[in-house]
C-alpha atoms as a PDB file:
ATOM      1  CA  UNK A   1       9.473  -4.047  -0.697  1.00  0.00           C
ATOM      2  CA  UNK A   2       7.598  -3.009   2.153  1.00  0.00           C
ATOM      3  CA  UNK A   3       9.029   0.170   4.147  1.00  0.00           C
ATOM      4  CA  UNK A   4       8.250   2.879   6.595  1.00  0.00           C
ATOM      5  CA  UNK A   5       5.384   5.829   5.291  1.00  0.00           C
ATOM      6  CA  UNK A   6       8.436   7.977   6.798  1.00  0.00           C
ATOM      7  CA  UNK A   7      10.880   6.971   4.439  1.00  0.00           C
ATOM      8  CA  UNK A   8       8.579   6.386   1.806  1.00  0.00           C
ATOM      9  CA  UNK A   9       7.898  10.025   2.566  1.00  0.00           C
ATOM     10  CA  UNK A  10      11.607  11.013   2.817  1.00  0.00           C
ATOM     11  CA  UNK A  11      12.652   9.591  -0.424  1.00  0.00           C
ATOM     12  CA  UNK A  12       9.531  11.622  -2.870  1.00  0.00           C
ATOM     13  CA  UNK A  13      10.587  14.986  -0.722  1.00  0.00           C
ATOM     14  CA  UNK A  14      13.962  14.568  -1.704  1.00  0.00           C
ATOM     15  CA  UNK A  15      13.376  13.645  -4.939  1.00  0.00           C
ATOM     16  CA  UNK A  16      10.358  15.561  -6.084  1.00  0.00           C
ATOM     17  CA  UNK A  17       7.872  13.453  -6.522  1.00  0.00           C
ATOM     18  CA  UNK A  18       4.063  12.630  -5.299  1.00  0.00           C
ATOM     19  CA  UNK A  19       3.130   9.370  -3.615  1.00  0.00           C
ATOM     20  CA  UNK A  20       0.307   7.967  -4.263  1.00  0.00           C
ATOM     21  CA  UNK A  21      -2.296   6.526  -1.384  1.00  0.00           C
ATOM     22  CA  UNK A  22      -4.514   3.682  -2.345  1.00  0.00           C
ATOM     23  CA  UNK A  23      -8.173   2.261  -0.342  1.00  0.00           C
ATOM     24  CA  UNK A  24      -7.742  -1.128  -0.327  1.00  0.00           C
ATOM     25  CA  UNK A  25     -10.596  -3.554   0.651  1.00  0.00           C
ATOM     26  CA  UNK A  26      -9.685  -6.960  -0.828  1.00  0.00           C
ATOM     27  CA  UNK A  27      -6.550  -9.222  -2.228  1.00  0.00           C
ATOM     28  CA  UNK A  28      -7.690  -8.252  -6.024  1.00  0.00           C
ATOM     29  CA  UNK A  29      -7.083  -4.338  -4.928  1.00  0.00           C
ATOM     30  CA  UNK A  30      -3.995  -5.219  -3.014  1.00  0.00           C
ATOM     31  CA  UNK A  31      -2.922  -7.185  -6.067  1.00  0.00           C
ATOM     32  CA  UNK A  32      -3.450  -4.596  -8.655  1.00  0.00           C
ATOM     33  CA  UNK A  33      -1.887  -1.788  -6.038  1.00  0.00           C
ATOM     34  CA  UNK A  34       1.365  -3.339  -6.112  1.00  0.00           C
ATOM     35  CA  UNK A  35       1.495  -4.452 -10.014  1.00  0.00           C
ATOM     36  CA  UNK A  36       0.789  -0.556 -10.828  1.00  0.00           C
ATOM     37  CA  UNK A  37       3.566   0.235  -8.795  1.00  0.00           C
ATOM     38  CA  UNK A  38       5.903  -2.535  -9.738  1.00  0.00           C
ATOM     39  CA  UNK A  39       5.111  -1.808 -13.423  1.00  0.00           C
ATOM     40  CA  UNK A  40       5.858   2.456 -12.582  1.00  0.00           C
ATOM     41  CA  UNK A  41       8.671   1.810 -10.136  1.00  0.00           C
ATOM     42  CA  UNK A  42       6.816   4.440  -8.083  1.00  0.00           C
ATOM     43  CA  UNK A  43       6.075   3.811  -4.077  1.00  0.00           C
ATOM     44  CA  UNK A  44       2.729   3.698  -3.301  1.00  0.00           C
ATOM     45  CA  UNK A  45       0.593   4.028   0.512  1.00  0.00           C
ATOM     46  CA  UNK A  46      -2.051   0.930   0.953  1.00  0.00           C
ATOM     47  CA  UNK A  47      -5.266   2.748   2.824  1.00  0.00           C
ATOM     48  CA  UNK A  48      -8.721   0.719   3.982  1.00  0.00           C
ATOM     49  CA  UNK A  49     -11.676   2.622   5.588  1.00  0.00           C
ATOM     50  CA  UNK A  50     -12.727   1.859   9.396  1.00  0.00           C
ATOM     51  CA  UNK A  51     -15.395  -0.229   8.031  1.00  0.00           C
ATOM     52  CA  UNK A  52     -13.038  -2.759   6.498  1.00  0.00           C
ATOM     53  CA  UNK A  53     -10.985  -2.659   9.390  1.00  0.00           C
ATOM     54  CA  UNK A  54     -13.828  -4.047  11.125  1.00  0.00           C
ATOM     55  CA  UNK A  55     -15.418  -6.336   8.869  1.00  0.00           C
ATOM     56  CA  UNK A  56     -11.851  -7.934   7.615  1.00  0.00           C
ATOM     57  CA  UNK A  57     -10.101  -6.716  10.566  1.00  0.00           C
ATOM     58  CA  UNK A  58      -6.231  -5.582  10.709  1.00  0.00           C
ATOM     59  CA  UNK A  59      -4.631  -8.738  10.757  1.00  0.00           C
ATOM     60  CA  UNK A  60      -6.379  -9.834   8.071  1.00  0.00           C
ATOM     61  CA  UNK A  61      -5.680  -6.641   5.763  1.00  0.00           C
ATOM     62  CA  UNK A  62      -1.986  -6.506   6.661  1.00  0.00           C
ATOM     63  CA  UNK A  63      -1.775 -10.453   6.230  1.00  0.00           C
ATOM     64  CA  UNK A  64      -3.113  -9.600   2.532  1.00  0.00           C
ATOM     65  CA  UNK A  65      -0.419  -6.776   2.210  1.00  0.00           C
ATOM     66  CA  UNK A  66       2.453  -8.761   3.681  1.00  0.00           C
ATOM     67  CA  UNK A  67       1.551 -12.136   1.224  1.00  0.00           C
ATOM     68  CA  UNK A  68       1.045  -9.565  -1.731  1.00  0.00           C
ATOM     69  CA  UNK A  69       4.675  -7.888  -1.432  1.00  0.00           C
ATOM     70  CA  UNK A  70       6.189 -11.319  -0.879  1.00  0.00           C
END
């Protein structure tokens, strides 16, 4: 499930816990990203670095995201 970092945020304040922020450069990192956190239950934050952005750019990275959580 995708959601906002704010109430991603929200949610580990109010409960106490730590969420994790992951660099993400390809579909094999996205992929093992969300089976960690599937297999945890834990949210996690999907990160890339400004050189990704520009090689893969955005819609690229989010389209990888978006397919992964589906």
């Amino acid at each position: 499930m995708l959601v906002t970092t704010m109430e991603m945020l929200k949610e580990a304040r109010k409960n106490h816990y730590g969420v994790g922020a992951f660099n993400v450069e390809s579909l094999e990192f996205v992929m093992a990203v969300f089976a960690a956190a599937e297999e945890t239950g834990f949210p996690v934050i999907m990160q890339t670095a400004p050189g990704t952005v520009k090689r893969a750019g955005p819609d690229y990275l989010y389209g990888m995201v978006w397919a992964a959580a589906a």
